[in-house]
C-alpha atoms as a PDB file:
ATOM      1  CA  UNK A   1       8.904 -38.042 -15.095  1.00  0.00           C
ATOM      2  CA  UNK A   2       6.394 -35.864 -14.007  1.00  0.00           C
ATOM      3  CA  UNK A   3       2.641 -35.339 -15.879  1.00  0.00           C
ATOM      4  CA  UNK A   4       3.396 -32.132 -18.570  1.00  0.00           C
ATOM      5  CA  UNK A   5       1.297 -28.802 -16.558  1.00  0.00           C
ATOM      6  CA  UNK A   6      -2.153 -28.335 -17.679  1.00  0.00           C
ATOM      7  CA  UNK A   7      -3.646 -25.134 -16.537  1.00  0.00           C
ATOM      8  CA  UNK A   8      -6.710 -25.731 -13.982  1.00  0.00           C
ATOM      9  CA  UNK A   9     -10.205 -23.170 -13.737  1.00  0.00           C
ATOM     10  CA  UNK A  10      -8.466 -21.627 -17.515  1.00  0.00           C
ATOM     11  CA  UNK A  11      -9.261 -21.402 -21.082  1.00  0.00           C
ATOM     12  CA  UNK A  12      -6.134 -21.360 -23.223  1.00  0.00           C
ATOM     13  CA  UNK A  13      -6.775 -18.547 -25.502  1.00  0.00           C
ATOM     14  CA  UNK A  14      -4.700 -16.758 -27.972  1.00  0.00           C
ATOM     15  CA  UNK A  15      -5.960 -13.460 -27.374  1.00  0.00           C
ATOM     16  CA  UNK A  16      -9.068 -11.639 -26.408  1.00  0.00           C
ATOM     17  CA  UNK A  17     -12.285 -13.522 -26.930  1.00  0.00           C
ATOM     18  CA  UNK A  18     -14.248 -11.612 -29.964  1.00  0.00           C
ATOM     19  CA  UNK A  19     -17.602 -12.002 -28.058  1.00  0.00           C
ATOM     20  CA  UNK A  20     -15.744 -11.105 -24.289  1.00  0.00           C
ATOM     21  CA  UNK A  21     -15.468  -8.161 -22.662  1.00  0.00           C
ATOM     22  CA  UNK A  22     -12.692  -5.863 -23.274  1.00  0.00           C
ATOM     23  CA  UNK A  23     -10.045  -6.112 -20.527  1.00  0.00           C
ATOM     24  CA  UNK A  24     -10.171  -3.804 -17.348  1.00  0.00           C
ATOM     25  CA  UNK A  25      -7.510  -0.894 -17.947  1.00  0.00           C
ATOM     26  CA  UNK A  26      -5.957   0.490 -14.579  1.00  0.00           C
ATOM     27  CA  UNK A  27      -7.592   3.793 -13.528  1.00  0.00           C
ATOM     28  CA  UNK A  28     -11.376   2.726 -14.570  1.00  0.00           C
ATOM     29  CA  UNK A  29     -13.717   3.788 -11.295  1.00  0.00           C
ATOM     30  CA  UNK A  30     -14.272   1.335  -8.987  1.00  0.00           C
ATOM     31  CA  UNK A  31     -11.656  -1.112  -9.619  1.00  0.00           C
ATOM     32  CA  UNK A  32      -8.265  -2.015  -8.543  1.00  0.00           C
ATOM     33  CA  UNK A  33      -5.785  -3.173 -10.649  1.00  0.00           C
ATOM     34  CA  UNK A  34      -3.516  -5.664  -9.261  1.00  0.00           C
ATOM     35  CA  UNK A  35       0.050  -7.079 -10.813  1.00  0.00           C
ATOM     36  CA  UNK A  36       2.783  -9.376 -10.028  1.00  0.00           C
ATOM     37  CA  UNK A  37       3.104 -11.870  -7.515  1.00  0.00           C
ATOM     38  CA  UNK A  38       3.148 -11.164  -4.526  1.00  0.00           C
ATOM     39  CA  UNK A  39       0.238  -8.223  -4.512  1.00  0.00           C
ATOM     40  CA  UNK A  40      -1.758 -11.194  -6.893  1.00  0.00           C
ATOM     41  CA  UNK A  41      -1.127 -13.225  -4.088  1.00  0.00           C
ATOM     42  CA  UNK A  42      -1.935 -11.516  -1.281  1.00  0.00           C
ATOM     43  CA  UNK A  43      -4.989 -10.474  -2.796  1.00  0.00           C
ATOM     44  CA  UNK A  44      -6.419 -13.756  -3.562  1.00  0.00           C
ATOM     45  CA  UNK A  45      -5.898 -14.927  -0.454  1.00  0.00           C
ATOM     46  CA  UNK A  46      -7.269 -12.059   1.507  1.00  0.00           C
ATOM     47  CA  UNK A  47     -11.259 -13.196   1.807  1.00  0.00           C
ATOM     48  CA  UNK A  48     -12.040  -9.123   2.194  1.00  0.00           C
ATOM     49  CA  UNK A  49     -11.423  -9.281  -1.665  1.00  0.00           C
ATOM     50  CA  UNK A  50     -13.782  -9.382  -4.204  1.00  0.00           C
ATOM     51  CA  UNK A  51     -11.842 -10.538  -7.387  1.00  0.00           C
ATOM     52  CA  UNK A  52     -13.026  -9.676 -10.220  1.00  0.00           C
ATOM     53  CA  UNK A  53     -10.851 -11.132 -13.355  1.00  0.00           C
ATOM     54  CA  UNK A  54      -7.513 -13.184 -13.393  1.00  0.00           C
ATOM     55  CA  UNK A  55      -5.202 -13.050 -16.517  1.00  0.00           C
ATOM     56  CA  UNK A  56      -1.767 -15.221 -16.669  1.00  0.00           C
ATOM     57  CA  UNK A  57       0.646 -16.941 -18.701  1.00  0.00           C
ATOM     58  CA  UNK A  58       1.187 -19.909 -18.156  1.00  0.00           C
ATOM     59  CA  UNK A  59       4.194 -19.862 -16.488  1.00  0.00           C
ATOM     60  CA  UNK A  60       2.643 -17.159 -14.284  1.00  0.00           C
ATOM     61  CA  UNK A  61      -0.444 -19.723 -13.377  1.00  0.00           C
ATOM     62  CA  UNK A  62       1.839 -22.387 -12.634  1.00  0.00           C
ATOM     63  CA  UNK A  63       3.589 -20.520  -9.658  1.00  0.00           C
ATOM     64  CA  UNK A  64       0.199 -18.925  -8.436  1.00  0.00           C
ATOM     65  CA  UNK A  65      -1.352 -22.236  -7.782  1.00  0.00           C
ATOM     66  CA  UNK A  66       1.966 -23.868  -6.263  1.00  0.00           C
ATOM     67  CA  UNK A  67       1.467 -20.428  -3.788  1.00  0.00           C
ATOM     68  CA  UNK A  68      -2.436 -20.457  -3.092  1.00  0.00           C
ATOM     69  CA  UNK A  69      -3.614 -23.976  -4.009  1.00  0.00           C
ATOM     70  CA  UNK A  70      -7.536 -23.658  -5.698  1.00  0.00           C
ATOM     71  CA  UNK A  71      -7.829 -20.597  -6.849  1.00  0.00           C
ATOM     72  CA  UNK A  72     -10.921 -18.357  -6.212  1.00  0.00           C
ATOM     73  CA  UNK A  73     -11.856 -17.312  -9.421  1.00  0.00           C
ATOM     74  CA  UNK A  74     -11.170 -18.846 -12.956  1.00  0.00           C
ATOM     75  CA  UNK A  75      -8.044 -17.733 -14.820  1.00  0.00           C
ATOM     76  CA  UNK A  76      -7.818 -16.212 -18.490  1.00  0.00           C
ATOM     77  CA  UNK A  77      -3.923 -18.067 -20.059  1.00  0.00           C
ATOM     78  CA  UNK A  78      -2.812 -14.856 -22.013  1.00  0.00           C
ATOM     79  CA  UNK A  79       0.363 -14.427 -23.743  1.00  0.00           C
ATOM     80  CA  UNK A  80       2.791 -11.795 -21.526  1.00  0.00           C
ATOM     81  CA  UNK A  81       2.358  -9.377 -24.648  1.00  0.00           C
ATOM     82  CA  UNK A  82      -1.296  -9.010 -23.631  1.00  0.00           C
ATOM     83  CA  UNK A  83      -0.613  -7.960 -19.973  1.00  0.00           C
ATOM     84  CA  UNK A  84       1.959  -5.931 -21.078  1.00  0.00           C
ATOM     85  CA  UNK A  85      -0.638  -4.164 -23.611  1.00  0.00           C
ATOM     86  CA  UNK A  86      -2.701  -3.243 -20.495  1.00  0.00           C
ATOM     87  CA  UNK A  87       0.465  -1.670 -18.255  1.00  0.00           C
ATOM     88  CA  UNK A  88       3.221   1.123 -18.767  1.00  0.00           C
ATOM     89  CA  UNK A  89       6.440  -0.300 -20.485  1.00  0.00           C
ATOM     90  CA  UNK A  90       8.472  -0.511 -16.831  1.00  0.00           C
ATOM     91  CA  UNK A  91       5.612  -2.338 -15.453  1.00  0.00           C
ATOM     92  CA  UNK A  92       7.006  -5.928 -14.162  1.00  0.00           C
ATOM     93  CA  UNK A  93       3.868  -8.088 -13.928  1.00  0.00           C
ATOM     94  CA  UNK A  94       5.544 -11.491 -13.768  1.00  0.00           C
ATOM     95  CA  UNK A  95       2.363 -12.880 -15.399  1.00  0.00           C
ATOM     96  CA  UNK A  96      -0.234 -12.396 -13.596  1.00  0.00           C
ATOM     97  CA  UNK A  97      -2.935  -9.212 -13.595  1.00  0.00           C
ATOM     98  CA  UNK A  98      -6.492  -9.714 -11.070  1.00  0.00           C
ATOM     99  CA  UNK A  99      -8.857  -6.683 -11.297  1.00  0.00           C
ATOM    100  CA  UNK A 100     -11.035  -6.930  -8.025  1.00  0.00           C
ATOM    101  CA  UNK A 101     -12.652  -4.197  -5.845  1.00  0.00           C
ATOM    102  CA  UNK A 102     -11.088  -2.174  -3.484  1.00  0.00           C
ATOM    103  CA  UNK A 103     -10.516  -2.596  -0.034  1.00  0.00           C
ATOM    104  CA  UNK A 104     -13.106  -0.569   2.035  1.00  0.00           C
ATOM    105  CA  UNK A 105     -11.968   2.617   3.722  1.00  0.00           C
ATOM    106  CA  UNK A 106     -12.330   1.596   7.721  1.00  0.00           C
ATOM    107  CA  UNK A 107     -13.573   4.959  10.448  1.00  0.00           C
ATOM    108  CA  UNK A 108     -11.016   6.035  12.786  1.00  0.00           C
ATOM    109  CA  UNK A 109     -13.263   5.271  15.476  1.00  0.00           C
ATOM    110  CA  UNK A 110     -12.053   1.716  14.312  1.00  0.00           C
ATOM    111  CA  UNK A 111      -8.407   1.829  15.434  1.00  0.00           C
ATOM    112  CA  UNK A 112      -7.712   0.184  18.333  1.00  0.00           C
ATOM    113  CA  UNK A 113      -6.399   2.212  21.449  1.00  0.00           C
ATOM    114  CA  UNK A 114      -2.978   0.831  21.751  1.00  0.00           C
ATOM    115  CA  UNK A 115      -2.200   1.049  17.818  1.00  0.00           C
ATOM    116  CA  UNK A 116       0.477   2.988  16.643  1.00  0.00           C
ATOM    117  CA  UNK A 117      -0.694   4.560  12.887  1.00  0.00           C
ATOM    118  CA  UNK A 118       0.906   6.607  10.207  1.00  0.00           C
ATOM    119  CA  UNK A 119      -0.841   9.149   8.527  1.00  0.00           C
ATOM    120  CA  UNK A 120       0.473  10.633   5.554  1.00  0.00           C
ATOM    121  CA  UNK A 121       0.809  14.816   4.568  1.00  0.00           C
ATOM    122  CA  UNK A 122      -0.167  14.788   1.096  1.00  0.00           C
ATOM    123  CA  UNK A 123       2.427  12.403  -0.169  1.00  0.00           C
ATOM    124  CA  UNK A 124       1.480  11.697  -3.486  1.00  0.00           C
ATOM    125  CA  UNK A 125       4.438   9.218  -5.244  1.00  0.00           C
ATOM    126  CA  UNK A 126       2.717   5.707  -5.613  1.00  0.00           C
ATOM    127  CA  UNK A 127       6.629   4.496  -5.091  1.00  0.00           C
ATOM    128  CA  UNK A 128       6.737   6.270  -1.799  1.00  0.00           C
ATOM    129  CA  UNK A 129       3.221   5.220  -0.584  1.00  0.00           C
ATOM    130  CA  UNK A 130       3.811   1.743  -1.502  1.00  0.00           C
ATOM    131  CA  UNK A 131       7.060   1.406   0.303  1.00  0.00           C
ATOM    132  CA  UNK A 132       5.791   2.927   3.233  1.00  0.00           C
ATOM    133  CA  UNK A 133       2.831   0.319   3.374  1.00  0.00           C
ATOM    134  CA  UNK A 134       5.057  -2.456   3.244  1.00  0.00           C
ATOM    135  CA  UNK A 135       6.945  -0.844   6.328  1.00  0.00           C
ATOM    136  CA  UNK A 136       3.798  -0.663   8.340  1.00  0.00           C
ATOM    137  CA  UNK A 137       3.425  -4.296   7.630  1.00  0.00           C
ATOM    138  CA  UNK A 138       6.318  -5.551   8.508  1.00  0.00           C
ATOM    139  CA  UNK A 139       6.526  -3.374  12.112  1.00  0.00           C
ATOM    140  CA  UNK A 140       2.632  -3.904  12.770  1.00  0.00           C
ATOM    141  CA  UNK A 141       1.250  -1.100  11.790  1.00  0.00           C
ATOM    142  CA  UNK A 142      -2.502  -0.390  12.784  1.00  0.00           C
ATOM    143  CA  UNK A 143      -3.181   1.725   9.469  1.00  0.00           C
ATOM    144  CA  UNK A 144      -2.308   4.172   7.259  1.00  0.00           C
ATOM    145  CA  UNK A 145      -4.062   7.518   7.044  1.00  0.00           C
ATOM    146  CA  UNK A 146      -3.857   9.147   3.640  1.00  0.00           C
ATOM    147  CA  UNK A 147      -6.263  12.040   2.213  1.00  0.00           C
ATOM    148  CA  UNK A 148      -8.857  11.321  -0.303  1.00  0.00           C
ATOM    149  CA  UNK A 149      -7.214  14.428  -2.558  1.00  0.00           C
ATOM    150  CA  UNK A 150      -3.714  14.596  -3.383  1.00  0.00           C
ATOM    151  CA  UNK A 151      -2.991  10.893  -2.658  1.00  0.00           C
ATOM    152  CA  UNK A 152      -2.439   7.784  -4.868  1.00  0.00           C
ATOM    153  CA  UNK A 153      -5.054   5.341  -6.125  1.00  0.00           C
ATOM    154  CA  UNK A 154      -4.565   2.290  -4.055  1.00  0.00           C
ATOM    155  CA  UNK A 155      -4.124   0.373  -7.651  1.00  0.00           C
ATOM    156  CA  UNK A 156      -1.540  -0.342  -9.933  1.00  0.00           C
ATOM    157  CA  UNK A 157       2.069   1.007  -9.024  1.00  0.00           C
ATOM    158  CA  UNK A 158       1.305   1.631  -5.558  1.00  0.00           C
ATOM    159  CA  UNK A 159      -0.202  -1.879  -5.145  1.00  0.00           C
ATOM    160  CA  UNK A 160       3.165  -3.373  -6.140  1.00  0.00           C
ATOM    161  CA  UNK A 161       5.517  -1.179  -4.696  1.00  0.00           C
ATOM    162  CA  UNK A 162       3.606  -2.304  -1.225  1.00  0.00           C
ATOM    163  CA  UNK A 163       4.402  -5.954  -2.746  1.00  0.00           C
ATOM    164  CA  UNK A 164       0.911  -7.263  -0.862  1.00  0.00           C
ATOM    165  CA  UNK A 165       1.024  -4.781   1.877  1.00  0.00           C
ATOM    166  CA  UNK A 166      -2.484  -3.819   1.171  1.00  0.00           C
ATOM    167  CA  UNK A 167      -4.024  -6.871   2.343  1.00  0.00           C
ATOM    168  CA  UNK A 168      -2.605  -6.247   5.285  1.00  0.00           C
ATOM    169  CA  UNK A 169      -2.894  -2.682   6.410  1.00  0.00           C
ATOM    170  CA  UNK A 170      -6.116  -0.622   6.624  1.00  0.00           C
ATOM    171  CA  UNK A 171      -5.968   2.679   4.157  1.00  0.00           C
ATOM    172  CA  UNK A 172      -8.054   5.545   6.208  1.00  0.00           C
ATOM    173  CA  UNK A 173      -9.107   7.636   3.826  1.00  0.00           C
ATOM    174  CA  UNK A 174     -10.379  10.756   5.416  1.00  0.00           C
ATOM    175  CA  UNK A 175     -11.135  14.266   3.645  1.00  0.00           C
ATOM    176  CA  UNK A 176      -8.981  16.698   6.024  1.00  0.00           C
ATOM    177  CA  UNK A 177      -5.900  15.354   7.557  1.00  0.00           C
ATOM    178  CA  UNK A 178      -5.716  18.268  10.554  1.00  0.00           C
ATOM    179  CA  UNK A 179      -9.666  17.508  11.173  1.00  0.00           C
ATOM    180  CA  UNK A 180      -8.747  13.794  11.660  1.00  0.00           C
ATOM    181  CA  UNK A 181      -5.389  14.677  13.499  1.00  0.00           C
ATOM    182  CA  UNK A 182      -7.632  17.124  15.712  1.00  0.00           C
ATOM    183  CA  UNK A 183      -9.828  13.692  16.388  1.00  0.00           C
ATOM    184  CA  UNK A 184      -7.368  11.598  17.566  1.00  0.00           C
ATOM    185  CA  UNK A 185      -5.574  14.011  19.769  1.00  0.00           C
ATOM    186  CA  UNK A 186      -8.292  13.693  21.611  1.00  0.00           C
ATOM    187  CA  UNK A 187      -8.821  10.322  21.768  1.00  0.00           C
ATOM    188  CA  UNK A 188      -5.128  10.522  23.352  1.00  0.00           C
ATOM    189  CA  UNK A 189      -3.343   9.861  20.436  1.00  0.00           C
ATOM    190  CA  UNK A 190       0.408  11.143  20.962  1.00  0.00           C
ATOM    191  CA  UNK A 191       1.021  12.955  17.471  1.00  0.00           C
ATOM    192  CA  UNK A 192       4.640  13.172  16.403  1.00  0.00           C
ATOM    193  CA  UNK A 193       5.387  14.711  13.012  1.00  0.00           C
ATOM    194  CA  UNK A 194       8.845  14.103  10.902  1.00  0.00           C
ATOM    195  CA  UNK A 195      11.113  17.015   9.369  1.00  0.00           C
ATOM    196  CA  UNK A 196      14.851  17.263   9.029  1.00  0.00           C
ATOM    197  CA  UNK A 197      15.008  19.941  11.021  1.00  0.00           C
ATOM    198  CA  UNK A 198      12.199  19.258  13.928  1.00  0.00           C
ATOM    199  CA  UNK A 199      12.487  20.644  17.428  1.00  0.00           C
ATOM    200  CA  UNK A 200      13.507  17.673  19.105  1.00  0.00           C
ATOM    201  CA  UNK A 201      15.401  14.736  18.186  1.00  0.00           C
ATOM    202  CA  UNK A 202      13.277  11.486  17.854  1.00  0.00           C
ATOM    203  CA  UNK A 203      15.520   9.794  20.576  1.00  0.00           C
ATOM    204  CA  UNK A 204      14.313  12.416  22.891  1.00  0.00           C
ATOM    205  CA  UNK A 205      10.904  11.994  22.510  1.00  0.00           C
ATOM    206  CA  UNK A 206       8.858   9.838  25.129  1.00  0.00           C
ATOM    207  CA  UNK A 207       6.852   7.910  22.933  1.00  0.00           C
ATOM    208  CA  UNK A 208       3.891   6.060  24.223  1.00  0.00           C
ATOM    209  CA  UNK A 209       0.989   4.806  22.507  1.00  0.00           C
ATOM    210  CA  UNK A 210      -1.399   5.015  20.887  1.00  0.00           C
ATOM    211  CA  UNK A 211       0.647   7.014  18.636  1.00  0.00           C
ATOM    212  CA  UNK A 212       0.054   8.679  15.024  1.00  0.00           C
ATOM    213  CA  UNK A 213       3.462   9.747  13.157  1.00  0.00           C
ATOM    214  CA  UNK A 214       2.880  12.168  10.605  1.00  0.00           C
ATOM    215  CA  UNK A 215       5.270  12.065   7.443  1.00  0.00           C
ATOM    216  CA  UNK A 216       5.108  15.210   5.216  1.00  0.00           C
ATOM    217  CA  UNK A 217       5.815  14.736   1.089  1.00  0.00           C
ATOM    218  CA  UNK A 218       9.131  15.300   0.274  1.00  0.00           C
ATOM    219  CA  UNK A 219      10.029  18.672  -0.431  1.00  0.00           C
ATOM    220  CA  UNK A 220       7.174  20.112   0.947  1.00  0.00           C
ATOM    221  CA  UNK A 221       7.344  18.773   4.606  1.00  0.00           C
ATOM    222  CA  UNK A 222       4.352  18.633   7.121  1.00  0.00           C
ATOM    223  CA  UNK A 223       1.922  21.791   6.424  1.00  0.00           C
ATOM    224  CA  UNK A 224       1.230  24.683   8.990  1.00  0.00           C
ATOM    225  CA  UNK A 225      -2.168  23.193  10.246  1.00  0.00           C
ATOM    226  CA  UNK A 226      -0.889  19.334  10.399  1.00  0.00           C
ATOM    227  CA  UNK A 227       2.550  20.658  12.385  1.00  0.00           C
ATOM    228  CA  UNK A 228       0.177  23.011  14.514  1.00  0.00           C
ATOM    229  CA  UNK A 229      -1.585  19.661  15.773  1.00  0.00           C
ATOM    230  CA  UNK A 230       1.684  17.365  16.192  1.00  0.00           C
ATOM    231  CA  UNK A 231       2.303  17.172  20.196  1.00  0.00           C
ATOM    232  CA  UNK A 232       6.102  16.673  18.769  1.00  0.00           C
ATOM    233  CA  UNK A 233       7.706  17.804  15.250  1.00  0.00           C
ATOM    234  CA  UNK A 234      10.751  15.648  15.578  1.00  0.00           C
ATOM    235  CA  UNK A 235      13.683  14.828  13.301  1.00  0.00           C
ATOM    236  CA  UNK A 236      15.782  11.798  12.818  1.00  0.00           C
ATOM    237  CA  UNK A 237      19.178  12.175  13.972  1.00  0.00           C
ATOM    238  CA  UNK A 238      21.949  11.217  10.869  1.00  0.00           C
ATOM    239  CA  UNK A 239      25.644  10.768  11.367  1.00  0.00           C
ATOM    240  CA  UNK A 240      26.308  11.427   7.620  1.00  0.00           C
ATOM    241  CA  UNK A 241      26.569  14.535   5.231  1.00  0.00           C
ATOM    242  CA  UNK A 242      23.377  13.773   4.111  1.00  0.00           C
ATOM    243  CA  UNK A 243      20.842  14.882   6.670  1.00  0.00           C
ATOM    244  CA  UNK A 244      17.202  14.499   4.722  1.00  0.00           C
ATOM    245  CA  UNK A 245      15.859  11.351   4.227  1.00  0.00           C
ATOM    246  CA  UNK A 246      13.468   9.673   1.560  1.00  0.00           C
ATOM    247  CA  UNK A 247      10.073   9.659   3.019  1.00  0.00           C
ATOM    248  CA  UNK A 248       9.718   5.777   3.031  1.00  0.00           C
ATOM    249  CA  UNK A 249      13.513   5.416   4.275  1.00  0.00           C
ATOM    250  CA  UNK A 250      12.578   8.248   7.232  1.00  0.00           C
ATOM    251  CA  UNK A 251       9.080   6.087   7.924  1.00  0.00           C
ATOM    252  CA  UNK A 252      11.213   2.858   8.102  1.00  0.00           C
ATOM    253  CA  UNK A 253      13.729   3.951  10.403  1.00  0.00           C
ATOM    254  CA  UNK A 254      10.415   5.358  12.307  1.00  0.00           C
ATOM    255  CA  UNK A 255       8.879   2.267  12.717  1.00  0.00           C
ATOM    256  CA  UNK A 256      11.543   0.771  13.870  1.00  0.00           C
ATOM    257  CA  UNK A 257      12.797   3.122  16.610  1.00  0.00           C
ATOM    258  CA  UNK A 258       8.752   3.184  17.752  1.00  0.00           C
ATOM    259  CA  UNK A 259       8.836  -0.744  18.253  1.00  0.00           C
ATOM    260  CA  UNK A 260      11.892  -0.771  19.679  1.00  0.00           C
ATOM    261  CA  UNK A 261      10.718   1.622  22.611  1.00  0.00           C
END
């Protein structure tokens, strides 16, 4: 029969120490607020991170350290009622919560000249974001451009709707989405912007790279200056009565069609 689990790097603890420090609470400046497995995961093993605190049940520590072996930073055992305590209700945590630092924002000078990017019109959902991180990951995407207003903390819901995307995927955060659009046009950056009722049909579009694809929020679309600067405002061509996608669906099927061609 196998030894009973005893947590390693822990102190069992019933609650808060009285002499500790309060637990982080997502939103505070300068942190990120990590939950669940995978994005715990991720994180921990992404040396770019600097991790900050670890609480998890039991249960949750037990399946952390089959996944990443010796930990990098010693674990608080909490009951699930205390993570829950620090989240929304629908929050799904699976036992674990890591408050670390955030990723730093790389230049655009940065991104490679055969990369193919996404850069994002003021899309503000976490859900959406999130999603469409985990896309880029899976199809190789160089980065993600997103505005420093109107766009999601990289924290929190976001972090596990990407489900550990953000280890893996640069966040650009620039201040003016046409100025940085502008930029890479002229670096040679072929600029193709989505709407469900673009000028051309993605299939006819010669795509080459590098290429930027510019997804606007949902309901709003691309706006006047960002479709101004897109070489191409294309749309994705649907056999069904339904013609306008979600914005993470639409980047998906993006993706895709780019790495096919």
């Amino acid at each position: 029969m196998a030894p009973p689990f005893r947590p390693k790097h822990t102190r069992p603890t019933g609650g808060r120490r009285p002499d500790g420090p309060p637990p982080h609470r997502p939103g505070d400046i300068g942190e990120a607020v990590l939950y669940g497995v995978h994005p715990v995961v991720e994180a921990l093993r992404n040396p770019q991170r600097r991790h900050r605190r670890l609480l998890a049940t039991e249960n949750g520590l037990r399946r952390l350290e089959e996944l990443v072996g010796a930990l990098p930073l010693e674990a608080q055992i909490v009951r699930p009622s205390e993570i829950d305590r620090l989240l929304t209700p629908d929050s799904v945590h699976q036992g674990l919560y890591l408050v670390c630092d955030p990723l730093p924002s790389p230049d655009l000078d940065s991104l490679p000249d055969d990369a193919v990017v996404l850069a994002l019109d003021q899309i503000t959902d976490p859900h959406n974001v999130g999603a469409i991180l985990r896309s880029a990951a899976a199809f190789g995407a160089a980065a993600v451009i997103v505005t420093i207003r109107h766009s999601p903390a990289a924290t929190g819901v976001l972090a596990k709707s990407a489900s550990g995307a953000l280890e893996h995927v640069p966040l650009i955060a620039v201040r003016n989405l046409g100025d940085a659009l502008d930029t890479l046009g002229k670096r040679g950056f072929l600029r193709v912007g989505f709407d469900s009722d673009g000028d051309i049909a993605l299939d006819e579009v010669t795509l080459r790279r590098p290429l930027v694809m510019v997804m606007g929020a949902e309901g709003k679309g691309l706006r006047q200056r960002s479709r101004e600067l897109c070489d191409h405002v294309a749309r994705l061509e649907v056999p069904g009565a339904i013609t306008s996608l979600n914005v993470s669906n639409a980047t998906a099927i993006a993706l895709y069609v780019a790495s096919r061609r």
